[in-house]
Protein backbone atom coordinates (compact mmCIF):
# COMPACT_ATOMS: atom_id res chain seq x y z
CA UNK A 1 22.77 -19.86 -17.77
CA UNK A 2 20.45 -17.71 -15.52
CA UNK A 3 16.89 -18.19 -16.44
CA UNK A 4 15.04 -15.35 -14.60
CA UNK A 5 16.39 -12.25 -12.90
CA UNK A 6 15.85 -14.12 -9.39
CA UNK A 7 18.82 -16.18 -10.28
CA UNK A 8 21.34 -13.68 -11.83
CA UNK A 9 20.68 -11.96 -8.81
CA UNK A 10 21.74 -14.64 -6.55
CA UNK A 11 24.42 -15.55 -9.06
CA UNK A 12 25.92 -11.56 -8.52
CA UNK A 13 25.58 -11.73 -5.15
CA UNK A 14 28.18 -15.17 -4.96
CA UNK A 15 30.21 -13.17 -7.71
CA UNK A 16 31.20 -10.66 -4.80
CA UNK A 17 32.47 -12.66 -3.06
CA UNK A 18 34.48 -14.95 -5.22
CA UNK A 19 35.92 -11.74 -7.18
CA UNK A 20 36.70 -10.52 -3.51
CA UNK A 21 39.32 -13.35 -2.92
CA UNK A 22 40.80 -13.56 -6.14
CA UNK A 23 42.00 -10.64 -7.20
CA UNK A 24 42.79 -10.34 -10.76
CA UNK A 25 40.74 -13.65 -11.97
CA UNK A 26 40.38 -14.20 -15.18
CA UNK A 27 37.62 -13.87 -17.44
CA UNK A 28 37.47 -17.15 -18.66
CA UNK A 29 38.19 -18.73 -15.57
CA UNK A 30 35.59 -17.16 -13.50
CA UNK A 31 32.54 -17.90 -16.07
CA UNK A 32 33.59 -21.62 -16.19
CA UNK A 33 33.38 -21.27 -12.68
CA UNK A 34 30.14 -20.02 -12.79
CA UNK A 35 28.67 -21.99 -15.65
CA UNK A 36 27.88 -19.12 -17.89
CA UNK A 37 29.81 -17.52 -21.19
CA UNK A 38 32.19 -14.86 -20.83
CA UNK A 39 29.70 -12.61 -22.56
CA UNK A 40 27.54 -13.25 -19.50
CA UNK A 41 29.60 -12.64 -16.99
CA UNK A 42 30.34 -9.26 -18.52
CA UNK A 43 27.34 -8.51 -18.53
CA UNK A 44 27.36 -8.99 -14.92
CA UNK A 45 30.71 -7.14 -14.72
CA UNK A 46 28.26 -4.17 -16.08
CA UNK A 47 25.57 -4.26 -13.41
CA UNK A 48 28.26 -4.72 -10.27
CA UNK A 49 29.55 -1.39 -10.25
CA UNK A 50 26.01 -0.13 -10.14
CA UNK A 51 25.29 -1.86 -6.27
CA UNK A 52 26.67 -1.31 -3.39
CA UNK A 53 26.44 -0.38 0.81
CA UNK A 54 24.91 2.61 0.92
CA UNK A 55 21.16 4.36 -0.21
CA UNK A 56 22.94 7.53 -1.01
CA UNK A 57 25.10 6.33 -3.70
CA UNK A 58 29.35 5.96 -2.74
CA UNK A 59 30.84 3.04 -1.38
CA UNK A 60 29.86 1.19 -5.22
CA UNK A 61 31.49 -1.56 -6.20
CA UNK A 62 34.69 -0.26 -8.21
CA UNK A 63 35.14 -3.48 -10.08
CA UNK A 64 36.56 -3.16 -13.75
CA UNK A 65 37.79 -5.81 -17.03
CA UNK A 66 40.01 -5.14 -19.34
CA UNK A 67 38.29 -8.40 -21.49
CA UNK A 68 40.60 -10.41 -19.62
CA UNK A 69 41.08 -10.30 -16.29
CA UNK A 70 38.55 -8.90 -13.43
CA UNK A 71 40.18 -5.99 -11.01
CA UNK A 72 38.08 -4.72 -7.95
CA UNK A 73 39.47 -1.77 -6.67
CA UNK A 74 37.53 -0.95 -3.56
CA UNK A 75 37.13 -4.27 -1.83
CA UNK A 76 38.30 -3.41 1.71
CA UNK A 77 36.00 0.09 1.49
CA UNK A 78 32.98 -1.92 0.18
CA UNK A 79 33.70 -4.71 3.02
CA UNK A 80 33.67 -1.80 6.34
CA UNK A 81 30.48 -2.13 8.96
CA UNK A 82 27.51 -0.44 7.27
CA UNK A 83 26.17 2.67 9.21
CA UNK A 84 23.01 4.14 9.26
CA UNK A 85 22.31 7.58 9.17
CA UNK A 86 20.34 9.27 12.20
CA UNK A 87 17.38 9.35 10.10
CA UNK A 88 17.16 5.97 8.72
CA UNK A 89 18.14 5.26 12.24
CA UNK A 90 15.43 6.40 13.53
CA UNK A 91 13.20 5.13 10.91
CA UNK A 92 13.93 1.80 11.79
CA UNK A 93 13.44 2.31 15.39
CA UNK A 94 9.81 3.79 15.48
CA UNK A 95 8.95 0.84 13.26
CA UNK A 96 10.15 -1.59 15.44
CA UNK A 97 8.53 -0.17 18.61
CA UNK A 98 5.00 0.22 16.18
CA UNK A 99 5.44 -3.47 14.92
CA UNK A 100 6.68 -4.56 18.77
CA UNK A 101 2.92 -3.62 19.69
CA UNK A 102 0.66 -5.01 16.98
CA UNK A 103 -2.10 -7.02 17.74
CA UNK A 104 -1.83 -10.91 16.58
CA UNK A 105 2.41 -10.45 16.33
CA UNK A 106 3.65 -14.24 17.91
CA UNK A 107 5.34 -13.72 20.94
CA UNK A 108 8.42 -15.01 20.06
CA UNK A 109 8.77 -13.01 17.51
CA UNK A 110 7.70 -10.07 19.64
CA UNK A 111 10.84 -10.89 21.89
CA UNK A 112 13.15 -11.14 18.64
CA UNK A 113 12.24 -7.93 17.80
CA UNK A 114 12.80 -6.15 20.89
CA UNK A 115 16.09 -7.88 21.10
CA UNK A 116 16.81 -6.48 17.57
CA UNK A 117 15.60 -2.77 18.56
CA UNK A 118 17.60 -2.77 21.41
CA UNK A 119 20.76 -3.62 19.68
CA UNK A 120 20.41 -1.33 17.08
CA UNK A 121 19.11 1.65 19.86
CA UNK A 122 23.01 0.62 21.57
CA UNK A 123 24.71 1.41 17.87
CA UNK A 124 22.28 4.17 17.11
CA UNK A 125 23.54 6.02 19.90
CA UNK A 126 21.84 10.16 19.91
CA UNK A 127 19.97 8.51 17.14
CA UNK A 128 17.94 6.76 19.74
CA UNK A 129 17.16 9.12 22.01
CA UNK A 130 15.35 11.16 18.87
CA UNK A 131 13.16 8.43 18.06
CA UNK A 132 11.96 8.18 21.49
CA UNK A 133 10.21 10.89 21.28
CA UNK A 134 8.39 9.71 18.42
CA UNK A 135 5.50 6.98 18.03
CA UNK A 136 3.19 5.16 15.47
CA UNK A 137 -0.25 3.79 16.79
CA UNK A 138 -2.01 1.29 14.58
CA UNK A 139 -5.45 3.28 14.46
CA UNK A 140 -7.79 -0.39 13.80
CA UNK A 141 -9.09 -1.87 17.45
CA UNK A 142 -6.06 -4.07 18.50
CA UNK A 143 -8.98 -6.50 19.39
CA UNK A 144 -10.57 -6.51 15.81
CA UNK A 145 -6.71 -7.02 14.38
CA UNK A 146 -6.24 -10.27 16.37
CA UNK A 147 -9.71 -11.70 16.01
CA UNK A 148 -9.08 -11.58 12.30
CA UNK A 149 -5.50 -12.91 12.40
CA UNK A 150 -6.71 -15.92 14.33
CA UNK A 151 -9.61 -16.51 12.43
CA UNK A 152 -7.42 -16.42 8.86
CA UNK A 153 -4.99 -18.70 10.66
CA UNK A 154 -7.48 -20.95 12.16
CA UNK A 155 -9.17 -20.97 8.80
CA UNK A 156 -12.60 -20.03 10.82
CA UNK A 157 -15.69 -17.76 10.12
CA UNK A 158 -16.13 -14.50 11.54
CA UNK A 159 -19.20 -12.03 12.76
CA UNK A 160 -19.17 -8.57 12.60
CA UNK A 161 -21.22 -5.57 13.40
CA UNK A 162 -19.63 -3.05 10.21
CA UNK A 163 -20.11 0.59 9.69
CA UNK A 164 -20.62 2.11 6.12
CA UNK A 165 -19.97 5.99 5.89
CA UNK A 166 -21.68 5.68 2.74
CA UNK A 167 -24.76 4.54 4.05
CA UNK A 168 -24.38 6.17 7.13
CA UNK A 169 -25.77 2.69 9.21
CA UNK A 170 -24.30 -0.51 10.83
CA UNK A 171 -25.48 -4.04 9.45
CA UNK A 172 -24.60 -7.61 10.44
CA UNK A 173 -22.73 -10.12 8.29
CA UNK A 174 -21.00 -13.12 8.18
CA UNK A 175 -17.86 -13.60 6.52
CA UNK A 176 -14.87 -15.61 5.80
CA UNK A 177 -11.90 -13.91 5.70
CA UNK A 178 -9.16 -14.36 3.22
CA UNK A 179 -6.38 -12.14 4.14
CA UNK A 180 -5.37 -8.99 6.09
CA UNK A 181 -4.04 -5.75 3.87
CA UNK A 182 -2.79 -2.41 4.32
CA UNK A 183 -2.82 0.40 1.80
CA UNK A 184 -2.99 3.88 3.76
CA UNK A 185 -5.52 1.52 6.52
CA UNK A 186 -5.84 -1.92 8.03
CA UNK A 187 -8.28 -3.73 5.74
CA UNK A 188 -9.55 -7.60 5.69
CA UNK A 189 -10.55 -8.84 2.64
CA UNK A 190 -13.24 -11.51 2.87
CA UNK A 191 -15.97 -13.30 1.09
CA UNK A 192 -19.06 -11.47 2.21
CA UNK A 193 -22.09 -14.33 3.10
CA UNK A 194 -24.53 -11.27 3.09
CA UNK A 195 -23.68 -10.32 -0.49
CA UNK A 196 -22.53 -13.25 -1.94
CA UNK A 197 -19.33 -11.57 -2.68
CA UNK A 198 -15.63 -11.13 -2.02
CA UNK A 199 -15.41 -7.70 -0.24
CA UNK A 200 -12.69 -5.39 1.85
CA UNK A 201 -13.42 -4.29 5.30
CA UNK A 202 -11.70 -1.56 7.47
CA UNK A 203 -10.73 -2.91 10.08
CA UNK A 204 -11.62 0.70 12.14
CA UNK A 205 -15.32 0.69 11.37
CA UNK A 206 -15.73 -2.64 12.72
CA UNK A 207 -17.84 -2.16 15.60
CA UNK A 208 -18.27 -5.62 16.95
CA UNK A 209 -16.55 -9.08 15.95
CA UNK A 210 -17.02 -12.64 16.83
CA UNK A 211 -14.74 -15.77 15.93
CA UNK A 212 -17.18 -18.44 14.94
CA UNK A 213 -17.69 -21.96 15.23
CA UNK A 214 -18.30 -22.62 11.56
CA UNK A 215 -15.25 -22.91 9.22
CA UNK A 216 -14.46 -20.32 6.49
CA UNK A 217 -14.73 -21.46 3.30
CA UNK A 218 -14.66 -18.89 0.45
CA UNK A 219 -14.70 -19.74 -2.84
CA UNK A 220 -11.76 -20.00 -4.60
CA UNK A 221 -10.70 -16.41 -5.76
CA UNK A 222 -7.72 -14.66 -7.48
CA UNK A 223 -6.10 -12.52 -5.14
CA UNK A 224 -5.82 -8.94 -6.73
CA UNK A 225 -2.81 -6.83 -7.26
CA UNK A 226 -3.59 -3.93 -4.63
CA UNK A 227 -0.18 -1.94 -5.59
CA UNK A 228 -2.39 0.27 -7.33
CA UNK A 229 -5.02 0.92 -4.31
CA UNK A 230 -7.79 -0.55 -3.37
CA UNK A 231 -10.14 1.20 -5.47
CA UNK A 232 -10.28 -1.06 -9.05
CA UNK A 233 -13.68 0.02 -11.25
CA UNK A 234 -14.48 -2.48 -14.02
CA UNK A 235 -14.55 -1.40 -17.39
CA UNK A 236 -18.81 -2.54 -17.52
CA UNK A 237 -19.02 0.08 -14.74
CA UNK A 238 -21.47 3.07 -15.66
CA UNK A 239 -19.81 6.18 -17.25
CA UNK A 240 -20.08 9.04 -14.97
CA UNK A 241 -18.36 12.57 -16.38
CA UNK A 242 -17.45 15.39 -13.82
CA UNK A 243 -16.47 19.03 -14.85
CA UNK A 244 -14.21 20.54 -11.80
CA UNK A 245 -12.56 24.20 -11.28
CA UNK A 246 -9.39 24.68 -10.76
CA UNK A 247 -10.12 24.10 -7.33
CA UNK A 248 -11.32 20.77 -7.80
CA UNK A 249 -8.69 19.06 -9.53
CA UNK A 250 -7.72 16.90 -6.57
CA UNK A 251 -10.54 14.40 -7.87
CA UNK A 252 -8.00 13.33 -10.83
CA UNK A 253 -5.35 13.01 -8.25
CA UNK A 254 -7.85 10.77 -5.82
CA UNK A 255 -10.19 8.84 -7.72
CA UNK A 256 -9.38 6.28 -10.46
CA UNK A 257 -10.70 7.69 -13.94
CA UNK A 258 -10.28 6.92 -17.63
CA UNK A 259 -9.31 10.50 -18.73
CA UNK A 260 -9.24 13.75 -17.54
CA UNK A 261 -9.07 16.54 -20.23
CA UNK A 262 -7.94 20.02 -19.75
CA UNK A 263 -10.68 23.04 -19.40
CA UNK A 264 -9.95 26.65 -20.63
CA UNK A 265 -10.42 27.81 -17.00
CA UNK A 266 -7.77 25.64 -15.57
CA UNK A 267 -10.08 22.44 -14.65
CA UNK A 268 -10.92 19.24 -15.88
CA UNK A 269 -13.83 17.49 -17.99
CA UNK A 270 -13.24 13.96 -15.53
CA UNK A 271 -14.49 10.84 -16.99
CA UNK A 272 -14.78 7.95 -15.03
CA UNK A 273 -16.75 4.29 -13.76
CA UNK A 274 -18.21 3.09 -10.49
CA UNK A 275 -21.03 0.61 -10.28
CA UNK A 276 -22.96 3.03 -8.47
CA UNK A 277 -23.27 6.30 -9.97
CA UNK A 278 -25.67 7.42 -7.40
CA UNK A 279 -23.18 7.52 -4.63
CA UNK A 280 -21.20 10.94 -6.48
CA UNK A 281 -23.79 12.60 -5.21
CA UNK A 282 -21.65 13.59 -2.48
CA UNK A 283 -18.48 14.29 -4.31
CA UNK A 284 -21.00 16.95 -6.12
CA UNK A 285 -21.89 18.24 -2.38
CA UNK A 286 -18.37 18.42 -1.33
CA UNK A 287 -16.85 20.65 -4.59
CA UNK A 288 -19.52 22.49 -4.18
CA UNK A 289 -19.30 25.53 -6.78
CA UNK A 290 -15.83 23.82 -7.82
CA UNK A 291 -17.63 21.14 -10.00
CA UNK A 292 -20.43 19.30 -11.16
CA UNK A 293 -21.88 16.03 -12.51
CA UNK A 294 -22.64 16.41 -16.31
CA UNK A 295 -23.72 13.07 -17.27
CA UNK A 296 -25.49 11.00 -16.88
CA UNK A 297 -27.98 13.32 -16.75
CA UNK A 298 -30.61 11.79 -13.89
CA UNK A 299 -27.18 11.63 -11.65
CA UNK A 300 -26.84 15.58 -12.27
CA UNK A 301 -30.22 16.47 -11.55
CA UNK A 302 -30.66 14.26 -8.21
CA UNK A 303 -27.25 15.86 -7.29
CA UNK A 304 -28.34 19.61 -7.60
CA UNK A 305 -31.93 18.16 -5.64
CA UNK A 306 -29.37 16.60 -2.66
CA UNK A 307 -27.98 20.13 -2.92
CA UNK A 308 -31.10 22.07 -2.65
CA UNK A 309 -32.11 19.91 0.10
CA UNK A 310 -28.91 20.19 1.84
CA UNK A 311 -28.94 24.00 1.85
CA UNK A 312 -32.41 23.77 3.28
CA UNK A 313 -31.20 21.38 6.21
CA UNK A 314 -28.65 24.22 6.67
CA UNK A 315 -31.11 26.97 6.68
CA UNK A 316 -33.06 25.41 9.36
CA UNK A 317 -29.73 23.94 11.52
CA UNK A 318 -26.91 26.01 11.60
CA UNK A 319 -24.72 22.51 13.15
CA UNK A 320 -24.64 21.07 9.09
CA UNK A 321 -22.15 20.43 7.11
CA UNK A 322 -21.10 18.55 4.08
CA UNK A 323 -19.39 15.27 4.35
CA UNK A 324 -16.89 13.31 2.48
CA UNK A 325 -18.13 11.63 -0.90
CA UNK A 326 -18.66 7.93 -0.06
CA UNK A 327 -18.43 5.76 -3.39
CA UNK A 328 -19.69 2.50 -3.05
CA UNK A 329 -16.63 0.59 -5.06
CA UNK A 330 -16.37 -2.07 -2.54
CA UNK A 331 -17.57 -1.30 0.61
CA UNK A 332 -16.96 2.29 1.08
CA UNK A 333 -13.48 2.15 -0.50
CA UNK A 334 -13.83 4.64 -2.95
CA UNK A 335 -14.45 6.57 0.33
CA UNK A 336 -11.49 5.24 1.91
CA UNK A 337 -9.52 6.23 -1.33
CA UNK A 338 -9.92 9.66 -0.91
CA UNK A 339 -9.53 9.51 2.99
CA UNK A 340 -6.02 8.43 1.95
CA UNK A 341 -5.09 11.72 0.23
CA UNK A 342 -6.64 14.21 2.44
C-alpha cells in the first residue's frame, strides 16, 4: 500500500508499462502484482486517463475497466516520439544557451548541455533558427555569481562592498553565505557578521567581493519557503495603513499586506507591517496625489515634510525626481519586491 503520493506516483508510472504488455489483465491479477487491493488499483485506473504526452491535452491515456479486466485503447498513439511545438522549442533552447553561460556552471556539465542543445536544435529544425535570434543575459556580475558559488561550496567566508537603494550608500560586511536564490533576481542569502543576522543580498548591487580565508559558519537556521517572494513581514511588525486612488492600487498587487478594503472612489484603505515604518516614506513620494500614509500618525506627517522638502529640491533643480520606495524588509527587498512588478 502506497504511503505518500511520491510512491503512487512511481507505482503509476510502472503501471504503464505493465498494462502496456498485457492487454486485457485482470483486475485481480494486476493488484496482487502490485501489492495493493483492487480498490486501489482502481483508483489508479481513475487518475491514468488523466496523464499523458502532451501539455495541450490529447494523446491521454485511453485506459478503461469494466471491474474486471483492464483495456488500454491507445497504447501505440501514447507510445509515438514526443514533439515539441516551435514555441516550447524554442523555450528550451534560449534556456539552454542562458544556462550554457552562467557563471560557477561545472564544465562538464557545461559540455553536456551544449551537447543536449545541439541535439535538440538538429530535431527542432525552423524552430532553431527562431530562437537564435533571441537571448537571456543573467543581469548579476558573472564574477560576483562564481565568487559566491565557490565560497557556498567551499564552505568559506566572503567580503563585500554592498549597495542599499534604500539608504542610498555602500557599506562593508562580512558574511557567510548559505545559499544562492532566484525570485525575479539573483540573490545570496547569508548570515550577515555586521548585523548579527541572516540576510538576502542582490547579487547586482554587489560592488566588490572577496573569498576569504576564514570559514563560514552561520548559525544553524531554517531555510524559508521563498515560493511566496522574498518579502515575509512578521506579524510583531508595526502597523502601517495606506489610503490609495484608483491609481494606486498596484501597492495591493506589490507589497505583502494584511487587508486591503475597498474605497467609494475606487481605491483602497491598505493595511500592512514592516519593521521599519519610516522607510514608506517613499512609497508616499512615489503615489504622489494617488495616496497617502494615514497612520501611524508621526509616519504621515514626516511623509508630507519629505514631500515639502522634495518639492523644494525641485524648485531649486529642475534634474529631480522621485525614486522608487525602498522598504527596509531585509535588505532593500521590499524594494526589490516592487522592482519585480514594474
Amino acid at each position: 500500500m502506497a504511503s505518500n503520493a511520491i510512491d503512487q506516483t512511481r507505482r503509476m508510472l510502472s503501471l504503464v508499462t505493465y498494462l502496456r504488455e498485457r492487454p486485457g489483465a485482470h483486475v485481480e491479477d494486476v493488484a496482487r502484482a502490485f501489492g495493493i487491493t483492487p480498490d486501489e488499483l482502481i483508483s489508479d485506473l481513475d487518475v491514468l486517463p488523466l496523464c499523458g504526452t502532451s501539455f495541450r491535452g490529447g494523446d491521454l491515456l485511453d485506459i478503461d475497466t469494466d471491474g474486471d479486466r483492464i483495456w488500454w485503447h491507445n497504447p501505440d498513439d501514447v507510445a509515438a516520439p514526443l514533439r515539441l511545438a516551435a514555441d516550447e522549442a524554442t523555450a528550451l533552447l534560449v534556456a539552454a544557451r542562458a544556462v550554457a553561460t552562467l557563471p560557477g556552471l561545472r564544465e562538464s556539465d557545461r559540455l553536456a548541455l551544449l551537447r543536449a542543445t545541439a541535439k535538440l536544435e538538429t530535431a527542432a529544425g525552423e524552430a532553431a533558427g527562431a530562437s537564435a535570434r533571441l537571448s537571456v543575459t543573467f543581469e548579476s556580475e558573472g564574477g560576483v555569481f562564481a565568487d559566491v558559488d565557490r565560497a557556498i561550496s567551499e564552505r568559506r567566508r566572503l567580503w563585500i562592498r554592498y549597495y542599499s537603494p534604500a539608504r542610498d550608500e555602500v557599506t562593508e560586511r562580512e558574511i557567510d553565505p548559505i545559499r544562492l536564490v532566484s525570485v525575479g533576481h539573483t540573490y545570496v542569502e547569508a548570515w550577515c557578521r555586521r548585523s548579527e543576522a541572516r540576510r538576502t543580498f542582490r547579487l547586482d548591487r554587489v560592488a566588490e567581493i572577496k573569498i576569504l580565508d576564514e570559514p563560514s559558519a552561520p548559525p544553524q537556521v531554517e531555510l524559508r519557503d521563498l515560493s511566496e517572494g522574498l518579502v515575509q513581514p512578521a506579524a510583531e511588525d508595526p502597523e502601517v495603513v495606506v489610503e490609495v486612488g484608483p491609481g494606486g492600487r498596484w501597492v495591493a498587487e506589490y507589497y505583502p499586506h494584511d487587508s486591503a478594503e475597498e474605497l467609494p472612489d475606487g481605491g483602497l484603505r491598505i493595511t500592512l507591517r514592516t519593521p521599519e515604518p519610516a522607510s514608506l516614506r517613499r512609497l508616499a513620494l512615489r503615489l504622489g496625489g494617488d495616496g497617502r500614509i494615514v497612520s501611524p500618525v508621526q509616519l504621515a506627517e514626516s511623509a508630507r515634510q519629505a514631500a515639502r522638502e522634495a518639492l523644494a529640491a525641485y524648485a531649486d533643480d529642475q534634474d529631480g525626481g522621485d525614486r522608487p520606495y525602498g522598504g527596509q524588509y531585509d535588505e532593500d527587498q521590499a524594494y526589490d519586491r516592487q522592482e519585480q512588478g514594474r
